[in-house]
Protein backbone atom coordinates (compact mmCIF):
# COMPACT_ATOMS: atom_id res chain seq x y z
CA UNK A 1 22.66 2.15 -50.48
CA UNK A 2 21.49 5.31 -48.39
CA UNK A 3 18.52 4.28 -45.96
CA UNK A 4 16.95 6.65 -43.80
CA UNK A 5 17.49 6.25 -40.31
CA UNK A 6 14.24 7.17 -39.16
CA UNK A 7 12.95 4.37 -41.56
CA UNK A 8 15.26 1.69 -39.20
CA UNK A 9 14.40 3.75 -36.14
CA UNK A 10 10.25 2.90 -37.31
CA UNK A 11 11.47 -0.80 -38.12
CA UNK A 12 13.01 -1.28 -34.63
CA UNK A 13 10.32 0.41 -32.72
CA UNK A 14 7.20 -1.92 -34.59
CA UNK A 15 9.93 -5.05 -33.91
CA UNK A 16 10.23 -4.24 -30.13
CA UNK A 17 6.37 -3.34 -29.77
CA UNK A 18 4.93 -6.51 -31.53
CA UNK A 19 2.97 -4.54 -33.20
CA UNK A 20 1.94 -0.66 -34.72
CA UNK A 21 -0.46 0.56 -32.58
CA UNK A 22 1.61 -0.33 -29.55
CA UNK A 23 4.64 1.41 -30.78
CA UNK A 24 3.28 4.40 -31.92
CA UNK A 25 1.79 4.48 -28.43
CA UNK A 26 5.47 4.40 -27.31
CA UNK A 27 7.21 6.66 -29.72
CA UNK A 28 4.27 9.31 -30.42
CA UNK A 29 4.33 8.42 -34.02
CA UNK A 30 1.15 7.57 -35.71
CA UNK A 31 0.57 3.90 -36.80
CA UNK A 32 0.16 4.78 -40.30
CA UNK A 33 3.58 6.40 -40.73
CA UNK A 34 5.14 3.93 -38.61
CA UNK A 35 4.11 1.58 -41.24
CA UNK A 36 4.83 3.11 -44.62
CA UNK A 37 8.10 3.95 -43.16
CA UNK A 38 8.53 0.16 -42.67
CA UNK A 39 7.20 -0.41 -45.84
CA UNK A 40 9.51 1.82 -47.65
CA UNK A 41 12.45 0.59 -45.48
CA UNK A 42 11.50 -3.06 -47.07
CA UNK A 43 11.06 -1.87 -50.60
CA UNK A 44 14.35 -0.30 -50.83
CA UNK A 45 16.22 -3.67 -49.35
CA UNK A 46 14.23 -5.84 -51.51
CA UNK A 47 13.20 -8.01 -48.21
CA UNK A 48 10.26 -8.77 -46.01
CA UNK A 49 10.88 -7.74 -42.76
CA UNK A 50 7.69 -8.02 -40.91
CA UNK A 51 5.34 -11.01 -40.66
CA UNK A 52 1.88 -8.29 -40.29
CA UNK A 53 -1.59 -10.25 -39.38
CA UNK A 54 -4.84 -9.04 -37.81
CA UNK A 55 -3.61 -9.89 -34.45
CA UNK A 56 0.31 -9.43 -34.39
CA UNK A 57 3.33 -8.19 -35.97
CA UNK A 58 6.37 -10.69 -36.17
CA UNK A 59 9.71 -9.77 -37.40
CA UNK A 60 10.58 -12.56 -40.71
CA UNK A 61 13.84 -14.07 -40.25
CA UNK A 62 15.99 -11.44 -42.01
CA UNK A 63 13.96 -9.03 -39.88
CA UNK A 64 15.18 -10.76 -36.72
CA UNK A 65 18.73 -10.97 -38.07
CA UNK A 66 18.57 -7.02 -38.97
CA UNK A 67 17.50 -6.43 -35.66
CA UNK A 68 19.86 -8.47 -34.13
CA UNK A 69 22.62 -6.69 -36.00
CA UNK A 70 20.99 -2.95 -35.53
CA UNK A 71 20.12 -2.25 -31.59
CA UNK A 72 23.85 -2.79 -30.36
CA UNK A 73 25.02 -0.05 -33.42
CA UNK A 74 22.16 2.11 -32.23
CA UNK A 75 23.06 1.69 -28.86
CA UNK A 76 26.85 2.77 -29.34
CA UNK A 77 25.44 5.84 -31.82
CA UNK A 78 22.88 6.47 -29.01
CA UNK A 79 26.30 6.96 -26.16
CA UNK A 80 28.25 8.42 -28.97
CA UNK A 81 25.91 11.77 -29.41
CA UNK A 82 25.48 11.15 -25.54
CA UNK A 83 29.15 11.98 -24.63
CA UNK A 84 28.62 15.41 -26.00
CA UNK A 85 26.48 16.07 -23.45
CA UNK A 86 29.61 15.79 -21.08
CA UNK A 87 30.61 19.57 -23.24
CA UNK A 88 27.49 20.99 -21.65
CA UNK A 89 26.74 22.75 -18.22
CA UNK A 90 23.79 20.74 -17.85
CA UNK A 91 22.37 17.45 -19.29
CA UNK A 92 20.41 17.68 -21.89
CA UNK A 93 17.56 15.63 -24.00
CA UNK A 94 14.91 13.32 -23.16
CA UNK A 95 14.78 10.59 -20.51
CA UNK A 96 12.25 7.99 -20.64
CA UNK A 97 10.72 6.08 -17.68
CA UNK A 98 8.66 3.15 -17.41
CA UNK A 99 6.48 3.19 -13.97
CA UNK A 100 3.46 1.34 -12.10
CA UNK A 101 0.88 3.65 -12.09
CA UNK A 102 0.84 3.50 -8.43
CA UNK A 103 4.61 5.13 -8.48
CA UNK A 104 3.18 7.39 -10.90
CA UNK A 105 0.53 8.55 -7.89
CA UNK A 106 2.62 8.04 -4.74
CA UNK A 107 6.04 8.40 -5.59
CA UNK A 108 7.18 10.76 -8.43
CA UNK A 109 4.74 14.04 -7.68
CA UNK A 110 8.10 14.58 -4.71
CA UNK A 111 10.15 13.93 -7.18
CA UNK A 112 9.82 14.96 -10.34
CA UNK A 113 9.33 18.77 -9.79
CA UNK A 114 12.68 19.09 -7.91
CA UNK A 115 14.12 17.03 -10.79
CA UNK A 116 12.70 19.26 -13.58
CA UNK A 117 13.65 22.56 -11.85
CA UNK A 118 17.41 21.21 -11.36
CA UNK A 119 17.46 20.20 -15.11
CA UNK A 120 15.36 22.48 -17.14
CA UNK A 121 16.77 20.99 -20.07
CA UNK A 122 16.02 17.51 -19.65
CA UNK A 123 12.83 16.79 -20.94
CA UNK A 124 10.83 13.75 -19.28
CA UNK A 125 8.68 10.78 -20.70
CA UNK A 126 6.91 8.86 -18.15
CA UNK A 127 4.93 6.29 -18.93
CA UNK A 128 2.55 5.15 -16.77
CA UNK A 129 0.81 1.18 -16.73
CA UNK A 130 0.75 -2.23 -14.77
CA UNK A 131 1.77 -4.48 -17.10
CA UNK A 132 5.23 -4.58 -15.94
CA UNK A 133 6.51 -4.75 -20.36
CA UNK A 134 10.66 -4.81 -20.50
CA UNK A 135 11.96 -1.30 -20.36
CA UNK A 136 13.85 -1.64 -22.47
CA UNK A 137 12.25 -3.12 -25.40
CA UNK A 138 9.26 -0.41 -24.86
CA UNK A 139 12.04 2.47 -25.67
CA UNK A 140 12.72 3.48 -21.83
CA UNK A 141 16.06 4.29 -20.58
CA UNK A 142 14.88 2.83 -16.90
CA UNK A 143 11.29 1.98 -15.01
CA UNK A 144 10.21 1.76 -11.28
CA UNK A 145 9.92 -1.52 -10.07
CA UNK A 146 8.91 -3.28 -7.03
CA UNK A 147 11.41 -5.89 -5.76
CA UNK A 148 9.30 -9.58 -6.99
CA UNK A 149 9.15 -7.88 -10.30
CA UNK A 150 12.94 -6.79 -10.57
CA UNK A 151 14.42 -8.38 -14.09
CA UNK A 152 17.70 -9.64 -13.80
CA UNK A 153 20.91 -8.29 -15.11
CA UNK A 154 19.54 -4.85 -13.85
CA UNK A 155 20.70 -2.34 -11.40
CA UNK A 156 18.41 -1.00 -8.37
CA UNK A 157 18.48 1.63 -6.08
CA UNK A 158 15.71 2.29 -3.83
CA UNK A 159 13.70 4.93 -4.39
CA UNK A 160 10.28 6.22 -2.80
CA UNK A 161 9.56 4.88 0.77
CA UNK A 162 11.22 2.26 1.90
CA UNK A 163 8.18 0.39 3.62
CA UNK A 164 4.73 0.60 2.72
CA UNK A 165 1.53 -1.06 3.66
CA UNK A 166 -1.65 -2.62 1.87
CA UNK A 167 -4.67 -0.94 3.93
CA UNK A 168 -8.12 -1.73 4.42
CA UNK A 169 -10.81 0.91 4.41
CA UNK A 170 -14.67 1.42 4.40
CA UNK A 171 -17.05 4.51 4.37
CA UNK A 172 -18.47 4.87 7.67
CA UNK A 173 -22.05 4.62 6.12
CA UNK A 174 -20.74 0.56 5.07
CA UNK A 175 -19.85 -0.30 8.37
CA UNK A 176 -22.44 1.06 10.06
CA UNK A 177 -24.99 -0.80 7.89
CA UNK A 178 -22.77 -4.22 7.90
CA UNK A 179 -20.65 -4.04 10.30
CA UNK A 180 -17.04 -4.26 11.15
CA UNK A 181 -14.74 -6.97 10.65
CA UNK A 182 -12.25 -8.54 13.35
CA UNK A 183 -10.69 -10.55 11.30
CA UNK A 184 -9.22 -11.11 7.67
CA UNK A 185 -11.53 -13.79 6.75
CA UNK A 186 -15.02 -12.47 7.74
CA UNK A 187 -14.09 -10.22 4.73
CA UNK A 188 -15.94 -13.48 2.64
CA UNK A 189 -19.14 -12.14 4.05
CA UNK A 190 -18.59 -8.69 2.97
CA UNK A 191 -18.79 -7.07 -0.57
CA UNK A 192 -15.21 -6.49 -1.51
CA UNK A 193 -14.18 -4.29 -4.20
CA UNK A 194 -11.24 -5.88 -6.25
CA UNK A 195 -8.53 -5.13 -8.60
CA UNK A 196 -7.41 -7.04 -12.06
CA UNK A 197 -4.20 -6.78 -13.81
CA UNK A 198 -3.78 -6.67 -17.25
CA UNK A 199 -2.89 -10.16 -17.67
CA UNK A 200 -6.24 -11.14 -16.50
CA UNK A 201 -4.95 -12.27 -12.92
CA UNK A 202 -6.90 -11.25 -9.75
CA UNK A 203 -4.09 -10.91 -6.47
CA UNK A 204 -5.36 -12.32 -2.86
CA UNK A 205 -6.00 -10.26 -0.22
CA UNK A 206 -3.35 -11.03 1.93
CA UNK A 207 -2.67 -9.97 5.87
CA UNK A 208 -0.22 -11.23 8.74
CA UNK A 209 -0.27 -10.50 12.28
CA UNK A 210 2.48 -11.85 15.00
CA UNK A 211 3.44 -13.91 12.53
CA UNK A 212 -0.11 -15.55 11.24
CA UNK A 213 -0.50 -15.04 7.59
CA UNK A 214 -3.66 -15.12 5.83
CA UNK A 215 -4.60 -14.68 1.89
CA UNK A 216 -8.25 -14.87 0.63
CA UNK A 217 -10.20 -14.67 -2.34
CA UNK A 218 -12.89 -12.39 -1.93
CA UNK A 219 -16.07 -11.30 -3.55
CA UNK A 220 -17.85 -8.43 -4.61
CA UNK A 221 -20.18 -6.38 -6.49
CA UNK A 222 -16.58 -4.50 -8.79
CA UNK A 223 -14.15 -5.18 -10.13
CA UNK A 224 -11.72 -2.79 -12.14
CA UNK A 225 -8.36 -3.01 -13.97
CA UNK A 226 -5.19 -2.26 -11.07
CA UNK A 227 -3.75 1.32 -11.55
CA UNK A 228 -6.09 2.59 -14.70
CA UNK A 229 -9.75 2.23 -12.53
CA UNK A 230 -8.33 2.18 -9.16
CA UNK A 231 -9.69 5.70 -8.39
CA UNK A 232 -13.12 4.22 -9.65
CA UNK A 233 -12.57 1.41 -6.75
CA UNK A 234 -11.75 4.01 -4.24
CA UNK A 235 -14.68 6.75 -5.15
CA UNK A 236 -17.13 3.43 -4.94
CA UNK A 237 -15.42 2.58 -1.35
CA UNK A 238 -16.11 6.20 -0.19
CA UNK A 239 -19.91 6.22 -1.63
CA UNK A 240 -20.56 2.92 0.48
CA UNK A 241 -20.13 -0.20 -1.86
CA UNK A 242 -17.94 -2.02 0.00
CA UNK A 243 -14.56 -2.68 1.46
CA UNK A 244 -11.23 -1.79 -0.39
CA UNK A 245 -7.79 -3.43 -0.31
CA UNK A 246 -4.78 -1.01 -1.74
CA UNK A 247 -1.92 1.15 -0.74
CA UNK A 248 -1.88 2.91 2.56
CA UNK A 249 -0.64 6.08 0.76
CA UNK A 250 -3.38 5.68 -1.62
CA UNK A 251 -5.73 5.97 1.20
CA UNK A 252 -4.47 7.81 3.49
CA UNK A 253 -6.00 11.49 2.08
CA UNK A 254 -9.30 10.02 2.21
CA UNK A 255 -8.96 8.30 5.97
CA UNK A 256 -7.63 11.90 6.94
CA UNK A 257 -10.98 13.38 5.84
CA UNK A 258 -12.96 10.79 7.39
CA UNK A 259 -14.21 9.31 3.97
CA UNK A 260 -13.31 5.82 5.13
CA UNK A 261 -12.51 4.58 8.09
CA UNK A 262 -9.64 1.79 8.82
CA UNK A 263 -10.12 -1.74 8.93
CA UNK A 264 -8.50 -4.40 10.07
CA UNK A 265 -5.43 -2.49 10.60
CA UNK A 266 -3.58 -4.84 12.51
CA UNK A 267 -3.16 -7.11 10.29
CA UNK A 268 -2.09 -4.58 6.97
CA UNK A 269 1.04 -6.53 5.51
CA UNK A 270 4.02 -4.46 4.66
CA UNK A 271 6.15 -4.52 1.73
CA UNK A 272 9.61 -3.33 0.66
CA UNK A 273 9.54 0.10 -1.33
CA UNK A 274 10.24 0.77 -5.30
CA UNK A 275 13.52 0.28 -6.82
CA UNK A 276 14.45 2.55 -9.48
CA UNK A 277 15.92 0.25 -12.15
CA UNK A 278 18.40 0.05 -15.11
CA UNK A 279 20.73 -2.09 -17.33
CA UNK A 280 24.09 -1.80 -16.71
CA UNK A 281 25.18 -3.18 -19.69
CA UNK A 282 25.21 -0.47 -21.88
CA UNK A 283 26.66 3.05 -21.12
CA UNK A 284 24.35 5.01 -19.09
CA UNK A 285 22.92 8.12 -20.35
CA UNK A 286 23.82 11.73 -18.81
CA UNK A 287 20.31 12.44 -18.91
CA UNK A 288 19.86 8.97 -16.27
CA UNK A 289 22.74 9.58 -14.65
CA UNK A 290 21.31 12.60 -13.35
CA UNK A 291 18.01 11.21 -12.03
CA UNK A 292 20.29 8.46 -10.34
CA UNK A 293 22.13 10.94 -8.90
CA UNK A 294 19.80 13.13 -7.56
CA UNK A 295 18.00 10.26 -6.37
CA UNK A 296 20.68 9.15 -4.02
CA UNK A 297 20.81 12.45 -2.86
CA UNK A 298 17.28 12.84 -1.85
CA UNK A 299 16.81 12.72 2.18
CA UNK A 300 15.32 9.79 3.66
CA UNK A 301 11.63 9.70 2.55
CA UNK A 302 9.20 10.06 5.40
């Protein structure tokens, strides 16, 4: 029996994605040749391999036992063709990365140029969301990562700053009008402009100073998804709205330019940098292997 590989590629990408849409998102395909490649992949086996509803896309049990059986073989073909890249003078092919949209913003624009230039003929993905999906099963070779959302059995090596900062800012026009607050919690009197993940969840506001540690829950008059509205948050901050809680690198350009002033900086928590992370139970690709290593390389970020 002669199957097309592409066909199992399609299969394996719908599998991992729960679903079309999402994995033509991933791979570029559209949905509707993602799925009559399934479909034909099914016909000629004679099986069901997807459980397909409104809402989801399951794989049936033979599909879960063909997947089972396919992604280590793909994986070895995958370092197979790989190894040839050894024969050139430069890695080659594409290299996928799964990031925060935050790195996206305030880590990889001093990266990925240099990267590029030193590799012209790697060509990279980067995908770009909050919802923190495994790298893996979304078709990345590796993903940024800050360290409470590491995944286990995965290597790590810092990249990005080292320390960063949550800042509070307002326009000037906002505090003039309401006023300035001393400390964390008079923040519940002000109109706060907050951020949601995808999962629905709202994070605290949370500060320390000399050791006190404070988190609130406060209100306001937005509220926008983390990462894809957060320059909706900020422009609303600068036009007077109310107070915003984010990055310190996010903010800084704007506090430079006297947009919005600090607040409460004594009290802006810090935080251990982004990890660049990978499995390390598979071989690693050329194409990876070079971002690692010119990672490591990369001078101390100021």
């Amino acid at each position: 029996m002669t199957t097309n590989l592409a066909d199992i590629n399609a299969f394996l990408a719908v599998a991992r994605a729960s679903g079309f849409r999402e994995a033509a998102r991933v791979t570029g395909s559209s949905a509707s040749s993602l799925s009559e490649a399934v479909r034909r992949l099914e016909n000629q086996l004679g099986v069901r391999l997807l459980h397909r509803t409104t809402r989801s896309v399951a794989p049936t049990e033979a599909g879960a036992r063909l997947l089972d059986r396919l992604e280590p073989a793909l994986k070895e073909v995958d370092a197979a063709l790989d190894l040839i890249n050894g024969f050139r003078d430069k890695p080659a092919g594409t290299l996928r990365l799964n990031v925060p949209i935050s790195a996206a913003r305030l880590v990889l624009p001093r990266i990925v140029p240099a990267f590029l230039a030193a590799y012209p003929d790697i060509r990279l993905e980067v995908i770009a969301e909050d919802s923190f999906v495994d790298v893996l099963a979304a078709g990345c070779d590796a993903g940024i990562r800050y360290e409470e959302r590491l995944e286990q059995d995965m290597i790590a090596i810092p990249i990005g700053p080292r320390e960063q900062r949550f800042a509070v800012a307002a326009s000037p026009a906002y505090l003039k009008k309401h006023g300035r607050p001393k400390h964390p919690r008079e923040l519940l009197e002000h109109a706060c402009l907050r951020g949601q993940f995808a999962s629905g969840s709202t994070p605290a506001w949370e500060f320390e100073r000399k050791g006190e540690r404070v988190k609130i829950e406060p209100t306001g008059p937005l509220l926008v998804r983390i990462g894809a509205a957060t320059d909706l948050a900020v422009d609303a901050a600068v036009a007077g709205s109310g107070i915003i809680y984010l990055f310190e690198d996010w903010l800084r350009p704007y506090i430079a330019r006297g947009e919005l002033e600090p607040v409460l900086e004594p009290w802006w928590p810090r935080f251990s940098g982004p990890f660049l992370y990978y499995t390390g139970r598979r071989h690693l690709p050329t194409t990876l292997r070079a971002l690692v290593d010119f990672v490591k390389a990369m001078p101390p970020w100021q």
